[in-house]
PDB file of N, CA and C in Angstrom:
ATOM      1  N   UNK A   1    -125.014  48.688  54.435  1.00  0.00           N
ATOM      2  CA  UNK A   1    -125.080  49.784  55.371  1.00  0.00           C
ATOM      3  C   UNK A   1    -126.460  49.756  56.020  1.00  0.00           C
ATOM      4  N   UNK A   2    -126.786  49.885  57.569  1.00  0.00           N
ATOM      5  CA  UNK A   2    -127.754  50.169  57.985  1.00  0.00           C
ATOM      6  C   UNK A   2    -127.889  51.450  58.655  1.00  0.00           C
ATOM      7  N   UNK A   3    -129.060  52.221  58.792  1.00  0.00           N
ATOM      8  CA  UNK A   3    -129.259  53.593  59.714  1.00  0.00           C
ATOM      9  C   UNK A   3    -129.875  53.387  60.694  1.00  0.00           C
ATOM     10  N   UNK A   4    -129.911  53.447  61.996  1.00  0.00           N
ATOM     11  CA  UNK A   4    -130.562  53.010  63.143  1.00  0.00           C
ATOM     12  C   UNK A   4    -130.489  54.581  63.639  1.00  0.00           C
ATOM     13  N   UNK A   5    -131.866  54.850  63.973  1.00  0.00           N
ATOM     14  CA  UNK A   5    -132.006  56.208  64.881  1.00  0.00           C
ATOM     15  C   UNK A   5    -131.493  56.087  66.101  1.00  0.00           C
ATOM     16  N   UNK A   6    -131.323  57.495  66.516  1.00  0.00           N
ATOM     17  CA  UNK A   6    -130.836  58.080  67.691  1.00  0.00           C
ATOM     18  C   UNK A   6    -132.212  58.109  68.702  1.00  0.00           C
ATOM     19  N   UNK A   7    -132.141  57.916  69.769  1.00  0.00           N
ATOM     20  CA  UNK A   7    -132.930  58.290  71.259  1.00  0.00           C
ATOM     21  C   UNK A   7    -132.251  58.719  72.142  1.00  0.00           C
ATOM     22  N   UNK A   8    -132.501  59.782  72.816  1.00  0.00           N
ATOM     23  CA  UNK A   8    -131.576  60.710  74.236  1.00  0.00           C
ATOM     24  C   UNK A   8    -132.314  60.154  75.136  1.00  0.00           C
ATOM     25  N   UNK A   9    -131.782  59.194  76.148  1.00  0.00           N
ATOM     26  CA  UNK A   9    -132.323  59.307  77.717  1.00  0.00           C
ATOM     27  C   UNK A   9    -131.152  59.715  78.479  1.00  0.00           C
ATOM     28  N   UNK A  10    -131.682  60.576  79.758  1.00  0.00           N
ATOM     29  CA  UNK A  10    -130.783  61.276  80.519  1.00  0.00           C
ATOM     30  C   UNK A  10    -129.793  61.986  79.851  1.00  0.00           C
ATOM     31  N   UNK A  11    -130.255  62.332  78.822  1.00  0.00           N
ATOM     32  CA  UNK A  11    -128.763  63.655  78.365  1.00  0.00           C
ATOM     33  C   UNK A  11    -127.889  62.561  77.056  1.00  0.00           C
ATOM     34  N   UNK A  12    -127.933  60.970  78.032  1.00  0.00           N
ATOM     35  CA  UNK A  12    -127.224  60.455  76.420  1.00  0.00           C
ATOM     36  C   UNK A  12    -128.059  60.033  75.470  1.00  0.00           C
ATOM     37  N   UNK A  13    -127.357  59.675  74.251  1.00  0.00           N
ATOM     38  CA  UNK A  13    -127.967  59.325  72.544  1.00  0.00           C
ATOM     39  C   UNK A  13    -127.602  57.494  73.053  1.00  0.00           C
ATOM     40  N   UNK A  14    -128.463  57.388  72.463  1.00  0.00           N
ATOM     41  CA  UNK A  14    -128.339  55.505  72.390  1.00  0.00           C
ATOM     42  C   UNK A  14    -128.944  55.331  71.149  1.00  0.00           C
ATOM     43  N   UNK A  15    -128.729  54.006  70.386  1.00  0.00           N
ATOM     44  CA  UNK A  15    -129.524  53.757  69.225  1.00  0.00           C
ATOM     45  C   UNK A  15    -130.594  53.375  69.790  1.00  0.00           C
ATOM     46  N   UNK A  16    -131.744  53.635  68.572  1.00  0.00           N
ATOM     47  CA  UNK A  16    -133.058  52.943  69.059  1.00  0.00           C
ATOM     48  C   UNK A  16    -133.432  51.239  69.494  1.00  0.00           C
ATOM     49  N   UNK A  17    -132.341  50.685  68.882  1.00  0.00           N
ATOM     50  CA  UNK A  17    -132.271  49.387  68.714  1.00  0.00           C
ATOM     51  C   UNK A  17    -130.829  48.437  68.931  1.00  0.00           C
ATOM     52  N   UNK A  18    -131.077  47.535  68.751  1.00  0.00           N
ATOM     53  CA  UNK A  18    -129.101  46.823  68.563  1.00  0.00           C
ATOM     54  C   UNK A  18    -128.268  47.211  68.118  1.00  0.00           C
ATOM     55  N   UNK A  19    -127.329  47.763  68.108  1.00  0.00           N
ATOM     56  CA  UNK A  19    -126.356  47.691  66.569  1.00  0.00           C
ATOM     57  C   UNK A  19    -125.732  46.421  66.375  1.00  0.00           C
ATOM     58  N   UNK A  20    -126.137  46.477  65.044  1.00  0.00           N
ATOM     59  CA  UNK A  20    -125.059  44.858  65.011  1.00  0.00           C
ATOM     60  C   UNK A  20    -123.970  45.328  64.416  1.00  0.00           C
ATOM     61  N   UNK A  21    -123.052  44.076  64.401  1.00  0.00           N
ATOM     62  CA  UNK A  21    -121.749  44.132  64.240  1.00  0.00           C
ATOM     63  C   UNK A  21    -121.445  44.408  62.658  1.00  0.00           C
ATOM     64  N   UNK A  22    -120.258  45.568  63.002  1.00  0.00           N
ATOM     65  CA  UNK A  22    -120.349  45.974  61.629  1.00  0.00           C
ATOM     66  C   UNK A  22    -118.677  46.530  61.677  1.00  0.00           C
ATOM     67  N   UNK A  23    -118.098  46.822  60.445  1.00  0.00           N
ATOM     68  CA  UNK A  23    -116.742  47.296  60.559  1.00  0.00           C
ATOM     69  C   UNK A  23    -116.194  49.016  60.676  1.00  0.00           C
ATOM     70  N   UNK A  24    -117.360  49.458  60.925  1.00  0.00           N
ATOM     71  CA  UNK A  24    -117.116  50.809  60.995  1.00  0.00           C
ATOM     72  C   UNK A  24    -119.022  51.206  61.566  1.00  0.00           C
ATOM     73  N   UNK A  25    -118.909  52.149  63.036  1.00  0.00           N
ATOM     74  CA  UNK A  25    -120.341  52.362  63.183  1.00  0.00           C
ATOM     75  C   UNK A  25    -120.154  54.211  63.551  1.00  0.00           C
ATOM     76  N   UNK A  26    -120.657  54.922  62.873  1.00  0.00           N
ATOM     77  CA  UNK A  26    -120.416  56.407  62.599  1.00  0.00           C
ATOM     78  C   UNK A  26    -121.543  56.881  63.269  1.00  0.00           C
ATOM     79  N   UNK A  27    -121.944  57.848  64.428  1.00  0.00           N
ATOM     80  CA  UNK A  27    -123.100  58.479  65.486  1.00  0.00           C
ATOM     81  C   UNK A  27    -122.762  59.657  64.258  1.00  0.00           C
ATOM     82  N   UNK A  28    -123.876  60.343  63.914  1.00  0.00           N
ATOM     83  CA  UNK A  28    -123.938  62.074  63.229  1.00  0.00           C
ATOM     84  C   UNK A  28    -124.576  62.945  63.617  1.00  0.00           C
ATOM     85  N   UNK A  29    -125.065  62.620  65.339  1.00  0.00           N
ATOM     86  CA  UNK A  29    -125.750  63.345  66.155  1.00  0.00           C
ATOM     87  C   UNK A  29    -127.525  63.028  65.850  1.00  0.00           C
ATOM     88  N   UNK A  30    -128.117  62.290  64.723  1.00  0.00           N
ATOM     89  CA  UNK A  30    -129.490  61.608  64.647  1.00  0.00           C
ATOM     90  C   UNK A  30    -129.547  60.406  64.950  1.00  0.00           C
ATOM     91  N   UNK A  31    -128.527  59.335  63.709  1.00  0.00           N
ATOM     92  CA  UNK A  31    -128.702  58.405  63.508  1.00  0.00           C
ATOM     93  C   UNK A  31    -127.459  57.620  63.798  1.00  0.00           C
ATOM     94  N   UNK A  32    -127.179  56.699  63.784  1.00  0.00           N
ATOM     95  CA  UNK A  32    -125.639  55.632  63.682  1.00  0.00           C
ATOM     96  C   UNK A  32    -125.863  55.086  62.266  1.00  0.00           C
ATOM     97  N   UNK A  33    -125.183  54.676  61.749  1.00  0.00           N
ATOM     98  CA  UNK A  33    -124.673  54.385  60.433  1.00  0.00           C
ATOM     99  C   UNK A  33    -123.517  53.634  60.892  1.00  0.00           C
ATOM    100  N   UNK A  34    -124.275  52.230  60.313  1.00  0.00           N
ATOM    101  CA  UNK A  34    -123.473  50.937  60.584  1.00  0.00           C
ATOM    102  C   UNK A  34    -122.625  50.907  59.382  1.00  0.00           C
ATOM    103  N   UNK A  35    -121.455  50.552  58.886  1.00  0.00           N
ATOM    104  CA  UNK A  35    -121.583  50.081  57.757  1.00  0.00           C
ATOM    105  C   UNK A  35    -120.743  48.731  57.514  1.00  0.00           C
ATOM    106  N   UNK A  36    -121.072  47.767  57.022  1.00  0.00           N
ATOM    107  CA  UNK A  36    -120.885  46.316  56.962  1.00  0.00           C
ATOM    108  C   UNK A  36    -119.922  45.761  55.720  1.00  0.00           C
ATOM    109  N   UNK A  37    -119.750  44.796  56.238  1.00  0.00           N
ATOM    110  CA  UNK A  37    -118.548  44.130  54.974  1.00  0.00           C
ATOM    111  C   UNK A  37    -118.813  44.307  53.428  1.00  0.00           C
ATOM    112  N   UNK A  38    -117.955  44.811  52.530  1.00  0.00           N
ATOM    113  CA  UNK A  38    -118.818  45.265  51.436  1.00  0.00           C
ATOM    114  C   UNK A  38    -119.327  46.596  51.170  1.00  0.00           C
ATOM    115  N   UNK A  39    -119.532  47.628  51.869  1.00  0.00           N
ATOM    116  CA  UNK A  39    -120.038  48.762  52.301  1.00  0.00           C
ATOM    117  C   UNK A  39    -118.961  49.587  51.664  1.00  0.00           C
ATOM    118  N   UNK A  40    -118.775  50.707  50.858  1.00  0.00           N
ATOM    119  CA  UNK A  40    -117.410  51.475  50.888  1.00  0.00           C
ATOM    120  C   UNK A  40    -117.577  52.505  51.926  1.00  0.00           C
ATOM    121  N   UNK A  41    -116.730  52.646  52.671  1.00  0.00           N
ATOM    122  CA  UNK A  41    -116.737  53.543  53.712  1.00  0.00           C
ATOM    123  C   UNK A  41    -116.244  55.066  53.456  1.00  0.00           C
ATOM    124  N   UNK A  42    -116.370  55.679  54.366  1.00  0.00           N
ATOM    125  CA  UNK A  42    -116.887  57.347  54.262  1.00  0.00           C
ATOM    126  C   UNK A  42    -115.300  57.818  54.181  1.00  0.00           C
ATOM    127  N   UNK A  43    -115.157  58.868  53.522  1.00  0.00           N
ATOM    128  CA  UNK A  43    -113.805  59.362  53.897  1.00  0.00           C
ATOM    129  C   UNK A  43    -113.946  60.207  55.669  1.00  0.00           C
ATOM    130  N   UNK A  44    -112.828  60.007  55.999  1.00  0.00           N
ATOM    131  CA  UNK A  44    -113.000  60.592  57.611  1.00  0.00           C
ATOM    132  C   UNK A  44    -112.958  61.956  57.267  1.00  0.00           C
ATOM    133  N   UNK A  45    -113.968  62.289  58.656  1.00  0.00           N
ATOM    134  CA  UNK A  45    -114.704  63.993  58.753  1.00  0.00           C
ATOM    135  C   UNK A  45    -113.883  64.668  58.572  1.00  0.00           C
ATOM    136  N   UNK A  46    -113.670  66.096  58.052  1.00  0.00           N
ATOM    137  CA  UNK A  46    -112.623  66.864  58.795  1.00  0.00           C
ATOM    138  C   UNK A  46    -112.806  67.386  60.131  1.00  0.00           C
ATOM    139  N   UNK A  47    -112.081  67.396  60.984  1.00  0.00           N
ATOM    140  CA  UNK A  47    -112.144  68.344  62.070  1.00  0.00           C
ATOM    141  C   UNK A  47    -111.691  69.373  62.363  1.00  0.00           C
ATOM    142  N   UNK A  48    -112.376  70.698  62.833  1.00  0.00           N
ATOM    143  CA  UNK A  48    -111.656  71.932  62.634  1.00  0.00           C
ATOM    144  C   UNK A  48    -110.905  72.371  63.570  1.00  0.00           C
ATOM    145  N   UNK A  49    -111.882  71.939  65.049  1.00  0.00           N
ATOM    146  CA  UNK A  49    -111.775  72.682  66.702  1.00  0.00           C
ATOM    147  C   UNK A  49    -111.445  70.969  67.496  1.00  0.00           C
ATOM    148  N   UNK A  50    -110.706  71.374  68.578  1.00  0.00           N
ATOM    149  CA  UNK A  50    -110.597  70.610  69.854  1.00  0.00           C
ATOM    150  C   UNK A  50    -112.135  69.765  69.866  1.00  0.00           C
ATOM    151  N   UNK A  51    -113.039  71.058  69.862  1.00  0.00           N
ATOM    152  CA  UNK A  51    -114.309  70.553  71.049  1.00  0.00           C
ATOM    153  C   UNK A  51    -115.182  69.747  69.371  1.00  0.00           C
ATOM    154  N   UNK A  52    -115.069  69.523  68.336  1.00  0.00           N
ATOM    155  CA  UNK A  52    -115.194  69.006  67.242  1.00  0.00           C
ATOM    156  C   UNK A  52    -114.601  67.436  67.633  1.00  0.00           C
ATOM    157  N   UNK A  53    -113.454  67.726  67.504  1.00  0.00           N
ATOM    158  CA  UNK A  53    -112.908  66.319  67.627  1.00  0.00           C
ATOM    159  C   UNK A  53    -112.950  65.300  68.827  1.00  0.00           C
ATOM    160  N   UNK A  54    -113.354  66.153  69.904  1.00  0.00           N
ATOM    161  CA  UNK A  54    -113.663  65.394  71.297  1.00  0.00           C
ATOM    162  C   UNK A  54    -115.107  65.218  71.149  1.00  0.00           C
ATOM    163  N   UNK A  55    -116.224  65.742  70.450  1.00  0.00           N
ATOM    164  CA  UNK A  55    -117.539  65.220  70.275  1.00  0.00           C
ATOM    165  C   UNK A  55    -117.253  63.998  69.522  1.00  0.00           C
ATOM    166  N   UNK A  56    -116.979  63.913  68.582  1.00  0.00           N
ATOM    167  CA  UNK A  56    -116.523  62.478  67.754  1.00  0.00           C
ATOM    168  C   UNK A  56    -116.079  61.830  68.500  1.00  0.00           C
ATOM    169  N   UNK A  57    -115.172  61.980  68.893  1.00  0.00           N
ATOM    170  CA  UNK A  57    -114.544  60.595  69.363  1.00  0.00           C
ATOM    171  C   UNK A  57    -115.621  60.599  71.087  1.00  0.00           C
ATOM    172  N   UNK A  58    -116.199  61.059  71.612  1.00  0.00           N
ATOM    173  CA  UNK A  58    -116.949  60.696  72.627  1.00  0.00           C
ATOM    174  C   UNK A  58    -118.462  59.821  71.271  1.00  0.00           C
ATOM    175  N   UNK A  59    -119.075  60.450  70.680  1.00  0.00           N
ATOM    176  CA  UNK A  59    -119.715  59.594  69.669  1.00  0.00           C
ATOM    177  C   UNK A  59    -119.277  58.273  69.492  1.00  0.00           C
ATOM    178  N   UNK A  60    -118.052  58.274  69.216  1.00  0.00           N
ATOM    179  CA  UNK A  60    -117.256  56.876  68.642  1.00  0.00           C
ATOM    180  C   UNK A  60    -117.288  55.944  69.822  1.00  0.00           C
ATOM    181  N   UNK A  61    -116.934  56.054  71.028  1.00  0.00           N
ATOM    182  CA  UNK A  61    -116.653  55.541  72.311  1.00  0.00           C
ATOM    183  C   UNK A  61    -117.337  55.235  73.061  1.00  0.00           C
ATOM    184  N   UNK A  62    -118.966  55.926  72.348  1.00  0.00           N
ATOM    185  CA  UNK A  62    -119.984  55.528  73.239  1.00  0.00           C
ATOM    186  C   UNK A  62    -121.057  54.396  72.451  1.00  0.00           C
ATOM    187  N   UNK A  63    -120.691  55.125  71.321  1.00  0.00           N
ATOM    188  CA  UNK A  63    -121.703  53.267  70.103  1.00  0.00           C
ATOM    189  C   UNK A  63    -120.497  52.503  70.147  1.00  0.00           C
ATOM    190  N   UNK A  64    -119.432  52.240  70.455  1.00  0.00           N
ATOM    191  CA  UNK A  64    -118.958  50.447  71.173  1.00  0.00           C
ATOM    192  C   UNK A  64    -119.671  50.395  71.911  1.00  0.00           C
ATOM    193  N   UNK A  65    -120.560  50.704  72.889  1.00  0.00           N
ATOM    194  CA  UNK A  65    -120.998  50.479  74.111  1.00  0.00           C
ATOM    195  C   UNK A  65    -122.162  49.397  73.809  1.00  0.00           C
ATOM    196  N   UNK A  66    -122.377  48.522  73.348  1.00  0.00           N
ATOM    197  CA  UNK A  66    -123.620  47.809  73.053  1.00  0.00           C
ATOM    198  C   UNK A  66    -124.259  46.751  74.220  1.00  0.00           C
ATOM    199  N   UNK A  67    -125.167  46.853  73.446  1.00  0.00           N
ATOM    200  CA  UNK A  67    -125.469  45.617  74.749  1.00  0.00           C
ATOM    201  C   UNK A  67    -125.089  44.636  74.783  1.00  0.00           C
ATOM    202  N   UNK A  68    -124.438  44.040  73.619  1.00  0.00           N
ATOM    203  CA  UNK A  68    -123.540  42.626  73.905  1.00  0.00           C
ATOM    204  C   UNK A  68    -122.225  43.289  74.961  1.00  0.00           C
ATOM    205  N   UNK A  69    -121.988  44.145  74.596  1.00  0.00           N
ATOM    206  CA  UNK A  69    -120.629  44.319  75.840  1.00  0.00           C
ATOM    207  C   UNK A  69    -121.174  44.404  77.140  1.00  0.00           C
ATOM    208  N   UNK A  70    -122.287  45.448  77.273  1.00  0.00           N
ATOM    209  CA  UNK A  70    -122.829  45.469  78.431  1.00  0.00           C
ATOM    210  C   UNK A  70    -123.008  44.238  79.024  1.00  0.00           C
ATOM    211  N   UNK A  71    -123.793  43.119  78.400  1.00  0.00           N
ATOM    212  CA  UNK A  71    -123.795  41.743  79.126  1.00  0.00           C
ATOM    213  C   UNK A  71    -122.584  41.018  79.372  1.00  0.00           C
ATOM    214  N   UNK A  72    -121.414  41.246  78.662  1.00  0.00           N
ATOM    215  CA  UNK A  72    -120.215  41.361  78.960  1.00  0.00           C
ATOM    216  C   UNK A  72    -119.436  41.825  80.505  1.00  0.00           C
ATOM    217  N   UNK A  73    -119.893  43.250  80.507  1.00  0.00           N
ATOM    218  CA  UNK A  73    -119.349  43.867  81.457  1.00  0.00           C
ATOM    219  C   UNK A  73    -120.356  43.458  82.821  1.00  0.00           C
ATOM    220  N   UNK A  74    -121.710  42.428  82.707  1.00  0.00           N
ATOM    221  CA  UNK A  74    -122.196  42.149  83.860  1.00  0.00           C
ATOM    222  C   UNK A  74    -121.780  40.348  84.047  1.00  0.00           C
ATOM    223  N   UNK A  75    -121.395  40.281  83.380  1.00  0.00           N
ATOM    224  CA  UNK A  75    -121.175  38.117  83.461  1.00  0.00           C
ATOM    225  C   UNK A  75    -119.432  37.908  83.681  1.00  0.00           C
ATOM    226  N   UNK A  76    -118.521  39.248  82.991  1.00  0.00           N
ATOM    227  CA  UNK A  76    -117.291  38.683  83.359  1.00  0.00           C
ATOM    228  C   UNK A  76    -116.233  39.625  83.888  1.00  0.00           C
ATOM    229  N   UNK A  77    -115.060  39.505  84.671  1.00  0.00           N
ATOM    230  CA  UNK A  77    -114.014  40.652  85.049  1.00  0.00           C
ATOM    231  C   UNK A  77    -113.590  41.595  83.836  1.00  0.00           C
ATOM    232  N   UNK A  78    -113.442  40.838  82.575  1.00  0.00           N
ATOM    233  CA  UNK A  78    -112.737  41.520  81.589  1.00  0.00           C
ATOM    234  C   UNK A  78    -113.919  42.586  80.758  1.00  0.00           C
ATOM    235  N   UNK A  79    -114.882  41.898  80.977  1.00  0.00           N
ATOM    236  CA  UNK A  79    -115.771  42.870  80.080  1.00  0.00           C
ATOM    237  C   UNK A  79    -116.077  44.217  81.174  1.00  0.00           C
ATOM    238  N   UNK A  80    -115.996  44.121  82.447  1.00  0.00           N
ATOM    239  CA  UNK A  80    -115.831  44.951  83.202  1.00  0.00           C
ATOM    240  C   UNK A  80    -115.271  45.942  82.753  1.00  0.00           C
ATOM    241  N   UNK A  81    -113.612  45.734  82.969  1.00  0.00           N
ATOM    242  CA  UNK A  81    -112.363  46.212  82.768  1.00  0.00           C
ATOM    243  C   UNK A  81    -112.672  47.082  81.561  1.00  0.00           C
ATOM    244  N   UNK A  82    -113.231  46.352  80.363  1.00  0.00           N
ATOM    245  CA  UNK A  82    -113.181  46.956  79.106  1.00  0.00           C
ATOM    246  C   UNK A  82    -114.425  48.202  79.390  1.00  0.00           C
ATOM    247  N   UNK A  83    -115.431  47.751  79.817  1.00  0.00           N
ATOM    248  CA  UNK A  83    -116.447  49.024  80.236  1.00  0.00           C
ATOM    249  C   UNK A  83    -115.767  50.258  81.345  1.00  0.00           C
ATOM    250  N   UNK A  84    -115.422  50.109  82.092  1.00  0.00           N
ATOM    251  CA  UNK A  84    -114.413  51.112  83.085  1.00  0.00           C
ATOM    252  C   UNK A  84    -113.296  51.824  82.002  1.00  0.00           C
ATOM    253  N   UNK A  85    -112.514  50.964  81.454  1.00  0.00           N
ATOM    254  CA  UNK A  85    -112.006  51.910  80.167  1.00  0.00           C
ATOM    255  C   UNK A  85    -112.341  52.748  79.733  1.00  0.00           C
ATOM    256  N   UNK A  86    -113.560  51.769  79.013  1.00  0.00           N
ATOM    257  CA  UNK A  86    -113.777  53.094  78.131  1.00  0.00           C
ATOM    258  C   UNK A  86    -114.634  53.941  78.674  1.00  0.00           C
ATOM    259  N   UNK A  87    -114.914  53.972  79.803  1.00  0.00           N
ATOM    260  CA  UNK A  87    -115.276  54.947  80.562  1.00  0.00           C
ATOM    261  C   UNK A  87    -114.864  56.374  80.855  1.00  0.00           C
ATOM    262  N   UNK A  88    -113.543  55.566  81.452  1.00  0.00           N
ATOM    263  CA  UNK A  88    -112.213  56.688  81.541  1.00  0.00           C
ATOM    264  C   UNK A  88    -111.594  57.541  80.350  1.00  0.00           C
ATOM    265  N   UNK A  89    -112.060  56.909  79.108  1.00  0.00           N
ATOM    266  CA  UNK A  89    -111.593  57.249  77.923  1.00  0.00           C
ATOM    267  C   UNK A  89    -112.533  58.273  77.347  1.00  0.00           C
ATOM    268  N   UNK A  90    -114.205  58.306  78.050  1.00  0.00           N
ATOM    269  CA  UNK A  90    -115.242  58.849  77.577  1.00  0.00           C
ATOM    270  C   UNK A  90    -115.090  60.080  78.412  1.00  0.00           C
ATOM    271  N   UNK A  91    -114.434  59.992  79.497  1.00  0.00           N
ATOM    272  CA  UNK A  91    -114.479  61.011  80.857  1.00  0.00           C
ATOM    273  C   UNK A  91    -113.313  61.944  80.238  1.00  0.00           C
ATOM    274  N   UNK A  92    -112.365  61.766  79.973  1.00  0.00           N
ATOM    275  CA  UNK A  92    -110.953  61.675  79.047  1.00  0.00           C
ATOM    276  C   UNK A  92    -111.593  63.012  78.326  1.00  0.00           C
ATOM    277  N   UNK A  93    -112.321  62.591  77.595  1.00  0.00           N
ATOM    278  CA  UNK A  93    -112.735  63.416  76.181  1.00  0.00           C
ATOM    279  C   UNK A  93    -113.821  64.463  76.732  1.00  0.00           C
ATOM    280  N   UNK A  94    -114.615  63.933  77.660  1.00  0.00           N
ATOM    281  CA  UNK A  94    -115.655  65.347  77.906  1.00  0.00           C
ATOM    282  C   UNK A  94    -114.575  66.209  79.045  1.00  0.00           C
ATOM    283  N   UNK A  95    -113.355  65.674  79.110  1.00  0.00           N
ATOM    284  CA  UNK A  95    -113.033  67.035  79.662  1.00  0.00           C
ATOM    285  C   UNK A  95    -112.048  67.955  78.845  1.00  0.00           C
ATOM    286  N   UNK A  96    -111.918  67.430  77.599  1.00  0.00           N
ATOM    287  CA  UNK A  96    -111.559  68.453  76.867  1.00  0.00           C
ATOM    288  C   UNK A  96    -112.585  69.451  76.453  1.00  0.00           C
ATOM    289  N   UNK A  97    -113.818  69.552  76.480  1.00  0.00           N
ATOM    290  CA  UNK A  97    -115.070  70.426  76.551  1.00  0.00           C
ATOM    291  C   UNK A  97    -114.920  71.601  77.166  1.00  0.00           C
TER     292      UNK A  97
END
């Protein structure tokens, strides 16, 4: 398991650093929490409210966002495609807010 801090520019959280690839990466509003092969993983949160479960999953949707995809989404059509997704998917969720 690794913990990589949180940084806000413009309103969003980004990690401070890379995330590397890992099989489960959890935002808790500080830090991301990678956790890696081997790792026992967390039982899932409960959620109580709408606007609970649309913060998570906007959390979740936005640490895929790495910079390997990003260089992705600037070198090929598909990594595009996949960034515009989940775009729509991020837009999706802040309007359940």
């Amino acid at each position: 398991m690794k913990i990589i801090q949180a940084i806000q520019e413009n309103g969003v959280f980004k990690p401070s650093e890379p995330l590397p690839e890992g099989i489960l990466t959890r935002f808790n509003g500080v830090e991301y929490v990678v956790y890696e092969e081997g790792d026992t993983l967390p039982a899932a949160p409960e959620v109580d409210t709408v606007r609970q479960a649309a913060l998570l999953e906007i959390a979740r949707l936005e640490s895929q966002i790495t910079p390997r995809r990003l260089r992705e989404a600037v070198l090929s059509t598909e990594g595009k495609d996949w960034l515009d997704a989940q775009d729509i998917l991020i837009t999706t969720e802040r309007n359940k807010l």
